[in-house]
C-alpha atoms as a PDB file:
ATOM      1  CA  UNK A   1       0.000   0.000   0.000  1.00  0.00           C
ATOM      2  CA  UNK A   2       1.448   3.504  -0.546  1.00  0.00           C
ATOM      3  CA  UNK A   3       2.544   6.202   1.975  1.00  0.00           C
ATOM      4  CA  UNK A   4      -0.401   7.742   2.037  1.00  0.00           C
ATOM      5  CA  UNK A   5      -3.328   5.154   2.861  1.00  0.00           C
ATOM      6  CA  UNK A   6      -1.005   3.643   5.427  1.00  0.00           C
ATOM      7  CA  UNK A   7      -1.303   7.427   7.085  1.00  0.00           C
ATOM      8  CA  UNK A   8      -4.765   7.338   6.482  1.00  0.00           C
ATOM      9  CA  UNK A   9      -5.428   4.040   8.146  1.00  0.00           C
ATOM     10  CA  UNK A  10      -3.411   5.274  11.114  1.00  0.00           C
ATOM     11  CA  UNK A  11      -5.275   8.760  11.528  1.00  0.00           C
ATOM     12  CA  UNK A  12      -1.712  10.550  10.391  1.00  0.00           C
ATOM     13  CA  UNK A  13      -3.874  11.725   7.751  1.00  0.00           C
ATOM     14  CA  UNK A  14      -7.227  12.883   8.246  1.00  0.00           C
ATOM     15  CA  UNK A  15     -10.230  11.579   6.856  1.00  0.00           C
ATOM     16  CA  UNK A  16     -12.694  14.187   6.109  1.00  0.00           C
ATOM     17  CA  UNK A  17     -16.112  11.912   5.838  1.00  0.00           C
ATOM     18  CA  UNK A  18     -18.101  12.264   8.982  1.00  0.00           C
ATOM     19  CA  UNK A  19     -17.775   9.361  11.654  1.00  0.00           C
ATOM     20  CA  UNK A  20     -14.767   7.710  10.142  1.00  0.00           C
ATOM     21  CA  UNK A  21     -12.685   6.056  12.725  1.00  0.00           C
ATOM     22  CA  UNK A  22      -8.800   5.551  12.103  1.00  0.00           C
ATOM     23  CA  UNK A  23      -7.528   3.565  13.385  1.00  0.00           C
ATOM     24  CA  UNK A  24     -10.389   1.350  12.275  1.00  0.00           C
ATOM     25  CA  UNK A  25     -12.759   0.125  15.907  1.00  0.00           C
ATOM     26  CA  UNK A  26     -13.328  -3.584  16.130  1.00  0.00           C
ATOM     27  CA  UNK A  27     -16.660  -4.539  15.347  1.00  0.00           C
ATOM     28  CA  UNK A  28     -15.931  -7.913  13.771  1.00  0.00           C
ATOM     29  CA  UNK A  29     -14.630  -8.636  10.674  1.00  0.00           C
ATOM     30  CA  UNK A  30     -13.389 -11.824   8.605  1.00  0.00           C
ATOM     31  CA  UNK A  31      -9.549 -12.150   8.082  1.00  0.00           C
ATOM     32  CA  UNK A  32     -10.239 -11.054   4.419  1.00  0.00           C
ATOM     33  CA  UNK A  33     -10.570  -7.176   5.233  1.00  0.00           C
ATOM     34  CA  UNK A  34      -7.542  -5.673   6.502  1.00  0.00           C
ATOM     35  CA  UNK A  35      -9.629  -2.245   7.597  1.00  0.00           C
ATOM     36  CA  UNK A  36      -9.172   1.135   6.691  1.00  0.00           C
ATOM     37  CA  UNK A  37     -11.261   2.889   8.966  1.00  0.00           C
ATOM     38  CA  UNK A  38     -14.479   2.190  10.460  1.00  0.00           C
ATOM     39  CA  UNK A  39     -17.599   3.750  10.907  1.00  0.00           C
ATOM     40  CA  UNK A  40     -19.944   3.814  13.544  1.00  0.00           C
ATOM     41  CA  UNK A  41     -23.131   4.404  12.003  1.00  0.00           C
ATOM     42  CA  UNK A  42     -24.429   0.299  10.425  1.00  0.00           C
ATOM     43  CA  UNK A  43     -21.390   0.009  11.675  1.00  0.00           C
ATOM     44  CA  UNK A  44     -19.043  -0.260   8.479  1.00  0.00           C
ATOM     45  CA  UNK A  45     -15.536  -0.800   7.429  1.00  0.00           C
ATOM     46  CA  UNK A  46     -14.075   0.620   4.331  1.00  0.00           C
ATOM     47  CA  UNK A  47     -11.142  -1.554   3.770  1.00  0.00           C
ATOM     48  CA  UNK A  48      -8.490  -3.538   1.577  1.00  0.00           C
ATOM     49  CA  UNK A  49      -9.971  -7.069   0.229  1.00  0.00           C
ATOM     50  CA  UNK A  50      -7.359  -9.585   0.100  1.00  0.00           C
ATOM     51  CA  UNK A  51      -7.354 -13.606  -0.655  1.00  0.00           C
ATOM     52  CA  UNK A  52      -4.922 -15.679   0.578  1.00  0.00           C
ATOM     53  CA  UNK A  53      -3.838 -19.290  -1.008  1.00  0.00           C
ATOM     54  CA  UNK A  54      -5.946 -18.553  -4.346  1.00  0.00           C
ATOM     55  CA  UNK A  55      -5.874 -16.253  -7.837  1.00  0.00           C
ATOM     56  CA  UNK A  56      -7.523 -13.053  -6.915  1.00  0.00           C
ATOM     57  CA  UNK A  57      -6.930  -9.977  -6.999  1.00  0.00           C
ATOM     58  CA  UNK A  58      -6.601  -7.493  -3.876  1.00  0.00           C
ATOM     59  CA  UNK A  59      -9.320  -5.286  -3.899  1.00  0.00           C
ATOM     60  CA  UNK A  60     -11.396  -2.139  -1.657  1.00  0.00           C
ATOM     61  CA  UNK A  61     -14.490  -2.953  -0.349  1.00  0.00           C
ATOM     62  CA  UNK A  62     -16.969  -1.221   1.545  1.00  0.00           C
ATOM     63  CA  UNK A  63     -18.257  -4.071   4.649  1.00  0.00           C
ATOM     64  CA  UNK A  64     -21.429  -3.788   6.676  1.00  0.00           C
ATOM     65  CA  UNK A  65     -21.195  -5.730  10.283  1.00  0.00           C
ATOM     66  CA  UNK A  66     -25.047  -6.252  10.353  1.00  0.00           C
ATOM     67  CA  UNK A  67     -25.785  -6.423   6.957  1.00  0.00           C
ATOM     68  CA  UNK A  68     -21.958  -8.602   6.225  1.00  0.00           C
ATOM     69  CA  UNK A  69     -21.903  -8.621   2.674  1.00  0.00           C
ATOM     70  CA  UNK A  70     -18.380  -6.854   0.425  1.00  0.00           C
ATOM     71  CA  UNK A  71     -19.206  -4.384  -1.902  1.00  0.00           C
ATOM     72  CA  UNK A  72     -16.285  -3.455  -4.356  1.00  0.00           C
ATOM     73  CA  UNK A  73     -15.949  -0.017  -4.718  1.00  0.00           C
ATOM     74  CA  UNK A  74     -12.603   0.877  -5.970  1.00  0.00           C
ATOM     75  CA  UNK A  75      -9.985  -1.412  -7.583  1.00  0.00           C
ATOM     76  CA  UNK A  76      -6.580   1.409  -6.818  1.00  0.00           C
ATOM     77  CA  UNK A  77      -5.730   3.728  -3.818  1.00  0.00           C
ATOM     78  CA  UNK A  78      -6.378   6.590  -5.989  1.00  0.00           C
ATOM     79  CA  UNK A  79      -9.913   5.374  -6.696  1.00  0.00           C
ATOM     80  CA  UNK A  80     -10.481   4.903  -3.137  1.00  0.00           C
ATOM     81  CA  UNK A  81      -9.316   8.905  -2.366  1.00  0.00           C
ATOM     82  CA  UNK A  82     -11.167  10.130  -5.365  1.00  0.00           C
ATOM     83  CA  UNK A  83     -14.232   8.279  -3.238  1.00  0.00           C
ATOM     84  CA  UNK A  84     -13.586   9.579  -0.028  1.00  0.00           C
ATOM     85  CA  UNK A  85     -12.901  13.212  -1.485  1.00  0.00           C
ATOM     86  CA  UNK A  86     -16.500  12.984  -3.263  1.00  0.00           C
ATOM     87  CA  UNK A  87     -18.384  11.786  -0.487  1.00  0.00           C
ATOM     88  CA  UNK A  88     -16.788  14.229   1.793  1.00  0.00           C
ATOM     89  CA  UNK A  89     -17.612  17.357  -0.999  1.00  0.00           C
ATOM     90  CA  UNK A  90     -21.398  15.469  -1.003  1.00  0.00           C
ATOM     91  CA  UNK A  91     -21.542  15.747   2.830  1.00  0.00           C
ATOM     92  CA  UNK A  92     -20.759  19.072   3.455  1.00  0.00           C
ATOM     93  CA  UNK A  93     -22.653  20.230  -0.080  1.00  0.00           C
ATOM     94  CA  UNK A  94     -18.460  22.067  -0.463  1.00  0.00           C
ATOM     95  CA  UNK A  95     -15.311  21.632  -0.921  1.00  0.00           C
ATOM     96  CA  UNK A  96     -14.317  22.553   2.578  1.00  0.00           C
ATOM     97  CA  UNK A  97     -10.441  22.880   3.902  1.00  0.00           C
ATOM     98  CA  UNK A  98     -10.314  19.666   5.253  1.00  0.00           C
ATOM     99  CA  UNK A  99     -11.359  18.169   1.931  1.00  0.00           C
ATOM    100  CA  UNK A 100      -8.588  20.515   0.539  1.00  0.00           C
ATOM    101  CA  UNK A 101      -6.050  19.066   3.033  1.00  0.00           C
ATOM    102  CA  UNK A 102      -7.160  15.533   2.767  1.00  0.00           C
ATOM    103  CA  UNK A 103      -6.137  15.847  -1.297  1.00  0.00           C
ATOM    104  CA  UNK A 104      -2.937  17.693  -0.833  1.00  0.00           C
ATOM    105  CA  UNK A 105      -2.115  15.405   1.400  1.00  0.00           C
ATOM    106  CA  UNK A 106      -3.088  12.091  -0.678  1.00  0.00           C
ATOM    107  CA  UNK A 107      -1.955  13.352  -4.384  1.00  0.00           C
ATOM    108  CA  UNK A 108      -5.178  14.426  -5.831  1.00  0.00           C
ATOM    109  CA  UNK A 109      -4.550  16.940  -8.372  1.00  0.00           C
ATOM    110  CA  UNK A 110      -8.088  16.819 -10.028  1.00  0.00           C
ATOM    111  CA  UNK A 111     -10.241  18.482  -6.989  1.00  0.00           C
ATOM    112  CA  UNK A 112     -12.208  20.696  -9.370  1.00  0.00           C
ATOM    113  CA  UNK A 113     -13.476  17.720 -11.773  1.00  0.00           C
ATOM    114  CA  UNK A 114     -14.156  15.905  -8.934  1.00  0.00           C
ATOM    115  CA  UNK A 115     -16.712  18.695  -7.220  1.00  0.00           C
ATOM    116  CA  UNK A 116     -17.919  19.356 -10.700  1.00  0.00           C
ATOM    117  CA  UNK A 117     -19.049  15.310 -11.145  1.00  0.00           C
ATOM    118  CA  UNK A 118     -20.460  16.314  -7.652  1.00  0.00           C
ATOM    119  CA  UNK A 119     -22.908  18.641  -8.984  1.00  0.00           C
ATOM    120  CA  UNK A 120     -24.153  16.316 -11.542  1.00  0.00           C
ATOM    121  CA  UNK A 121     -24.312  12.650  -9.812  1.00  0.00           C
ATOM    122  CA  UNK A 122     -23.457  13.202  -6.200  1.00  0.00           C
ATOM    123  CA  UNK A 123     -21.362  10.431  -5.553  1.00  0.00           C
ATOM    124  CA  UNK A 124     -23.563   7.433  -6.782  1.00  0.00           C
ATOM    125  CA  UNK A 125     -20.704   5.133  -7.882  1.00  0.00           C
ATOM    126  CA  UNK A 126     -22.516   5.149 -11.855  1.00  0.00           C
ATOM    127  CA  UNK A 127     -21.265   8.139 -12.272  1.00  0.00           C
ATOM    128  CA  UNK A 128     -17.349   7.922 -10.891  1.00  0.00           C
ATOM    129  CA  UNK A 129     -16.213   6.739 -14.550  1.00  0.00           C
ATOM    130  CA  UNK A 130     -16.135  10.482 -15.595  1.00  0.00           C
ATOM    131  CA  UNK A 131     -13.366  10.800 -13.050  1.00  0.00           C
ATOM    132  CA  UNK A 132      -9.492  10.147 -14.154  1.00  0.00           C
ATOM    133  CA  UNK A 133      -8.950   8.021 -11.514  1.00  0.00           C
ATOM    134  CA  UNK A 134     -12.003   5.521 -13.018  1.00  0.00           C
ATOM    135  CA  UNK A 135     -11.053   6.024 -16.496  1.00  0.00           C
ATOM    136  CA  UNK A 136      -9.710   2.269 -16.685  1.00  0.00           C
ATOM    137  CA  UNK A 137      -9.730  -0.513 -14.030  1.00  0.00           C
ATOM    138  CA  UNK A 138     -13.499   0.569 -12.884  1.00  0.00           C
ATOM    139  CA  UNK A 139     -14.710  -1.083  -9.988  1.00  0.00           C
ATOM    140  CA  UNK A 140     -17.543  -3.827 -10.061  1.00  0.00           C
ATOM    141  CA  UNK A 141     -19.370  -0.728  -8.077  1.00  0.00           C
ATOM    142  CA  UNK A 142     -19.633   1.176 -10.709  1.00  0.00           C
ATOM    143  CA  UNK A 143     -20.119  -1.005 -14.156  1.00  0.00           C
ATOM    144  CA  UNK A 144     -24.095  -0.817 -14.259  1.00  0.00           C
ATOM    145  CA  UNK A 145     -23.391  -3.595 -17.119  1.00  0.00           C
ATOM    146  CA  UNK A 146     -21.132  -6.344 -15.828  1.00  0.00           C
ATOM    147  CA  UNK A 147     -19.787  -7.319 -19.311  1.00  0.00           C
ATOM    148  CA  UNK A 148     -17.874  -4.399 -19.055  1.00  0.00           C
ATOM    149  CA  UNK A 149     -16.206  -5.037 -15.615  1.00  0.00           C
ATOM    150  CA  UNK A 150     -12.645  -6.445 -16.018  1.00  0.00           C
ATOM    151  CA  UNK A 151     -12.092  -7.648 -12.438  1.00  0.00           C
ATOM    152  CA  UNK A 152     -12.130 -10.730 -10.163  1.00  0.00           C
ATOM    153  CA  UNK A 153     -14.611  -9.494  -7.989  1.00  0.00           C
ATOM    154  CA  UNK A 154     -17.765 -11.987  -8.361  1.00  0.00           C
ATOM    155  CA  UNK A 155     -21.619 -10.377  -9.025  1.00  0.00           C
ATOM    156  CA  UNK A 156     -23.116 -10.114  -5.785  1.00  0.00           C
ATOM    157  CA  UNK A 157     -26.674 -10.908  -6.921  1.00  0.00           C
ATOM    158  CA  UNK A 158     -26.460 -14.085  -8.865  1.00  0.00           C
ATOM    159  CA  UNK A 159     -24.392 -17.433  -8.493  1.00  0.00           C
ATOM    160  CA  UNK A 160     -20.249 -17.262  -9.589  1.00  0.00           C
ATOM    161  CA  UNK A 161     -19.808 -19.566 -12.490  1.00  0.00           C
ATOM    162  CA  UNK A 162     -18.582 -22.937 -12.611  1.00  0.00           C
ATOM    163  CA  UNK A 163     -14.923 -21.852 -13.214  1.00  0.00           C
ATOM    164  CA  UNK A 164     -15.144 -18.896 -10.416  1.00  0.00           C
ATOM    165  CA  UNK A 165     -16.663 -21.024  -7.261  1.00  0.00           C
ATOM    166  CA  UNK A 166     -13.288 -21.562  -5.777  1.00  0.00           C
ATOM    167  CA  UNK A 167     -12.124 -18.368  -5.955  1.00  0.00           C
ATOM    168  CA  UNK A 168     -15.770 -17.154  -4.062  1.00  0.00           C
ATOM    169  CA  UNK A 169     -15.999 -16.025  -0.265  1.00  0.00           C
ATOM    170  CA  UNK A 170     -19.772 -16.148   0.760  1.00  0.00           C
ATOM    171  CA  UNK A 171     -19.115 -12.626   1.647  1.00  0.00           C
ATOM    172  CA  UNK A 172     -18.906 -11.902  -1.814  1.00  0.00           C
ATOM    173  CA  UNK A 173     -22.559 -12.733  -2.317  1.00  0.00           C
ATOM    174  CA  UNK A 174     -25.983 -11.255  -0.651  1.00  0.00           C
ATOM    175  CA  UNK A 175     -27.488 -13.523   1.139  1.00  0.00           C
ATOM    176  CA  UNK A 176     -31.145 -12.712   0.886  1.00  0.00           C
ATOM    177  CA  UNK A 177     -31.338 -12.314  -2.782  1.00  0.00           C
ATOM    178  CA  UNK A 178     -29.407 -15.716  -2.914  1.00  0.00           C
ATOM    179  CA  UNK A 179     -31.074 -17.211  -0.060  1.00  0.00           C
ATOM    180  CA  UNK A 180     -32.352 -20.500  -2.004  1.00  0.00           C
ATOM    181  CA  UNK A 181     -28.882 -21.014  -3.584  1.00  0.00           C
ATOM    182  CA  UNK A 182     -26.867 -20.477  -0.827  1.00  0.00           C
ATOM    183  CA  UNK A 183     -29.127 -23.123   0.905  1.00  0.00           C
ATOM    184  CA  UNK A 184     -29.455 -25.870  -1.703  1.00  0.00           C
ATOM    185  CA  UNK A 185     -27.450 -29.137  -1.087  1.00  0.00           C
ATOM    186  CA  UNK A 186     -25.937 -28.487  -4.439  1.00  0.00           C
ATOM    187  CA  UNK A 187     -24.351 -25.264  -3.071  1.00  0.00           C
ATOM    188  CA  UNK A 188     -20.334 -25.466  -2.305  1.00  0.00           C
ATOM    189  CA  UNK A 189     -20.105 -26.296   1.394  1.00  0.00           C
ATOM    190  CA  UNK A 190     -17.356 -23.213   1.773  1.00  0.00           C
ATOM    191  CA  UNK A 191     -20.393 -21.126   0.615  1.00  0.00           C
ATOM    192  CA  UNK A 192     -23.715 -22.828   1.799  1.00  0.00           C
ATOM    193  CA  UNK A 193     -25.574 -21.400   4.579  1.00  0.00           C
ATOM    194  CA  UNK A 194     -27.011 -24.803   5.639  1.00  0.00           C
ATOM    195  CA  UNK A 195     -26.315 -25.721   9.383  1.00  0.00           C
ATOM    196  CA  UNK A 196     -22.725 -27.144   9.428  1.00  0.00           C
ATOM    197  CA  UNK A 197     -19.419 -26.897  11.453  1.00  0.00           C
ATOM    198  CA  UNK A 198     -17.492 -24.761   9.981  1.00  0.00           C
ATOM    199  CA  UNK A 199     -14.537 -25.145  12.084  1.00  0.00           C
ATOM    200  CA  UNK A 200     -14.847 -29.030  11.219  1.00  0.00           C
ATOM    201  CA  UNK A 201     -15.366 -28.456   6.882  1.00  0.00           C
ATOM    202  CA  UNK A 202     -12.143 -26.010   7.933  1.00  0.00           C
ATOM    203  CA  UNK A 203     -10.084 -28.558   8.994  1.00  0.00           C
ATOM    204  CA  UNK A 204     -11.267 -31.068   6.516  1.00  0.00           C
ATOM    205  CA  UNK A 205     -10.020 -28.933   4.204  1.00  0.00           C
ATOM    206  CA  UNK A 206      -6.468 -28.259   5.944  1.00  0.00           C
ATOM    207  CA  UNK A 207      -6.312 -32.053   6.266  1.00  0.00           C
ATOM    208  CA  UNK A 208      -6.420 -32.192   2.502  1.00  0.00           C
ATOM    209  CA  UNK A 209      -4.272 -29.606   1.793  1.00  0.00           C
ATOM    210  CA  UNK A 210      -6.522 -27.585   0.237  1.00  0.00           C
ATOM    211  CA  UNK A 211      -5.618 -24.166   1.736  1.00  0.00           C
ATOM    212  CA  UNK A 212      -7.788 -22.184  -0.502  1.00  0.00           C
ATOM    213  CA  UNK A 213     -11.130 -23.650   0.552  1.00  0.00           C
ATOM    214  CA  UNK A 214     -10.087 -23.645   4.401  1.00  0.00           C
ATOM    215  CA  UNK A 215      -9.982 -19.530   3.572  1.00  0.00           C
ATOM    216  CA  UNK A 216     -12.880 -19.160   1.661  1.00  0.00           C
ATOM    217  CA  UNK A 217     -14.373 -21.514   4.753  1.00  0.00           C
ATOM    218  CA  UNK A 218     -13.230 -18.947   7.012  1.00  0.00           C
ATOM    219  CA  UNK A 219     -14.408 -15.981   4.950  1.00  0.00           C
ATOM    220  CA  UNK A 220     -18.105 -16.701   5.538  1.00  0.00           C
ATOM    221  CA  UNK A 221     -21.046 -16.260   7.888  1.00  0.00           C
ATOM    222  CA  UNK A 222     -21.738 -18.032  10.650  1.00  0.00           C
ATOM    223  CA  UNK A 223     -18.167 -18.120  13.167  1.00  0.00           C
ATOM    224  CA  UNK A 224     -18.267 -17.337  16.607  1.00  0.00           C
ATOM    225  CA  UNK A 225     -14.971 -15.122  17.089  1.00  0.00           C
ATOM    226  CA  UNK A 226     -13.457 -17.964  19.083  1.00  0.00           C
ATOM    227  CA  UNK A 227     -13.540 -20.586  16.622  1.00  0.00           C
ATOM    228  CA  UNK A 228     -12.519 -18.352  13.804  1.00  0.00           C
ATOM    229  CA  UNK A 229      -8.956 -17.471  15.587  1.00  0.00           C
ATOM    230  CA  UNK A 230      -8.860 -21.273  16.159  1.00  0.00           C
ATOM    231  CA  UNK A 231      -9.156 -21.418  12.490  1.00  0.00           C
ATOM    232  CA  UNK A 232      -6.548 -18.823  11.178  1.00  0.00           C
ATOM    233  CA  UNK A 233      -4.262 -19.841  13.501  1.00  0.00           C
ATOM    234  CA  UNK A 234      -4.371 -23.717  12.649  1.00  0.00           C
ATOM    235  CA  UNK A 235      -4.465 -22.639   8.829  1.00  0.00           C
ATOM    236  CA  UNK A 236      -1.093 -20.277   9.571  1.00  0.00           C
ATOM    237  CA  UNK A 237       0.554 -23.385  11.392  1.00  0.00           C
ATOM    238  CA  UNK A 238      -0.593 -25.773   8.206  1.00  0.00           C
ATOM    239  CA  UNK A 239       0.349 -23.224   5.244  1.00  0.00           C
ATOM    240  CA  UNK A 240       4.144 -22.052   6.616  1.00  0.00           C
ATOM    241  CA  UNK A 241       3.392 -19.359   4.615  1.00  0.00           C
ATOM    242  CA  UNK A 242       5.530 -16.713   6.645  1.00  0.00           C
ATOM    243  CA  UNK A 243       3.528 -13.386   4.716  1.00  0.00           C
ATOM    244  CA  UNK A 244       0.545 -15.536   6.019  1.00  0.00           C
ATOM    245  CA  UNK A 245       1.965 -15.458   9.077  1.00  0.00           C
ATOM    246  CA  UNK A 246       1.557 -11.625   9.461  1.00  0.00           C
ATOM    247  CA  UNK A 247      -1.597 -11.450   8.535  1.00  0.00           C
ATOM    248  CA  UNK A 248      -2.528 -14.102  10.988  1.00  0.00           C
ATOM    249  CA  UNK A 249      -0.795 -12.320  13.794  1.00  0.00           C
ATOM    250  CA  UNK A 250      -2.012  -8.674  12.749  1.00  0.00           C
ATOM    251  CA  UNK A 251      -5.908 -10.097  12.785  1.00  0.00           C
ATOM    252  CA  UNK A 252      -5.509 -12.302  16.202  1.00  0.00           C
ATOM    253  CA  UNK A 253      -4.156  -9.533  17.744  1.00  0.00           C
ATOM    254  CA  UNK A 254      -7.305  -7.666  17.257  1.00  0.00           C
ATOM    255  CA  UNK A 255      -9.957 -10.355  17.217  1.00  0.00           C
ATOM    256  CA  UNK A 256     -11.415 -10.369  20.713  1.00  0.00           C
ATOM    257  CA  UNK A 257     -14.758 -12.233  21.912  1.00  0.00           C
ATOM    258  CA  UNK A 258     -16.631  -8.770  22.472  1.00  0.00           C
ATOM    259  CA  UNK A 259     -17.861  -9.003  18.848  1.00  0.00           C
ATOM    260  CA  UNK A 260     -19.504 -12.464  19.260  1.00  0.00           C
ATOM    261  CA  UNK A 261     -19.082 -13.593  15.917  1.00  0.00           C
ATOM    262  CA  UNK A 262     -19.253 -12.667  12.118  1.00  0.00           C
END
């Protein structure tokens, strides 16, 4: 990550959208999300989407706690200012000094086409592609046609492909639209919402060797917070992956009971 969203996720740098918390709060989130900042208000994390032991690429999503579903909304750090700058601009119906600070400080040199797309579409993610920073690599967020998306990121509303389900966190798709999919016995056990284990279909899968699907296991609905750090840290032991390793350590050393679960 650059400089800049590093100081951002630390509060170095502030954030001028109302409520955001840097460092991010813990609320509860999967491993997946390495947080941003949080919000209080859902609550909500606006964070970096990254898979671990499969072909995907690292993403920014927007999270919901109670409603826990990703939404991709930028695929670059310089999509993800251009967002925060807009909403910010939306918010206070201005570009006000600390939205002025808040792009010095993160490299935005195109302030003035940014308020201007204000004016016309707020900052409903449609209408983000007339910004430079969404001129290529737009995010599934804003691609109201999906043929013309050119990411990883899977369509939220309707079942991933045969060739994309084991590359697909449950987290990845809503739940009530899919409700009847998600809960057929045809459905993928990593992404079925039918009563099961899922420390024990986790360590089936570590058993196998088949890191990817313990992941995707544990980047779904449904752990308690103590069984999920039982998880990552049995999948860190099993993988020797030392970059894994960090991750694992960064996330237990948040992860505490008070959330319950995710």
């Amino acid at each position: 990550m650059p400089d800049a969203l590093r100081a951002c996720a630390l509060g170095a740098i502030a954030l001028p959208v109302a409520g955001a918390e840097a460092p991010a709060y813990w609320y509860g989130f999967p491993p997946a999300l390495i947080p941003l900042w949080s919000e209080p208000s859902g609550p909500s994390y606006h964070g970096y989407w990254k898979h671990w032991f499969i072909e995907r690429e690292p993403t920014y999503v927007r999270m919901y706690v109670e409603w826990p579903t990703a939404l991709e909304l930028a695929r670059t750090p310089a999509q993800l200012f251009a967002l925060v700058a807009i909403r910010a601009i939306v918010e206070s119906d201005a570009v006000t000094p600390q939205v002025a600070a808040f792009a010095t400080a993160v490299g935005i040199g195109n302030l003035d086409q940014i308020d201007a797309v204000s004016l016309d579409t707020g900052d409903d993610a449609p209408g983000l592609v007339r910004l430079d920073q969404f001129a290529v690599d737009a995010p599934l967020a804003c691609c109201s046609d999906p043929v013309s998306y050119g990411g990883s990121f899977p369509l939220s509303t309707q079942p991933p492909g045969a060739h994309a389900l084991a590359r697909t966190s449950q987290f990845e798709l809503d739940a009530d639209v899919l409700a009847g999919w998600l809960g057929d016995a045809g459905c993928p056990p990593w992404l079925s919402t039918r009563a099961q284990s899922r420390l024990a279909l986790c360590r089936s899968y570590l058993a196998q060797g088949a890191f990817g699907l313990a992941w995707l296991t544990i980047n779904a609905r449904g752990w308690s917070i103590a069984d999920a750090r039982t998880a990552v840290a049995e999948l860190a032991v099993a993988a020797g992956d030392p970059r894994f390793e960090v991750l694992a350590s960064a996330w237990l050393a948040v992860a505490n009971d008070s959330a319950g679960g995710y």
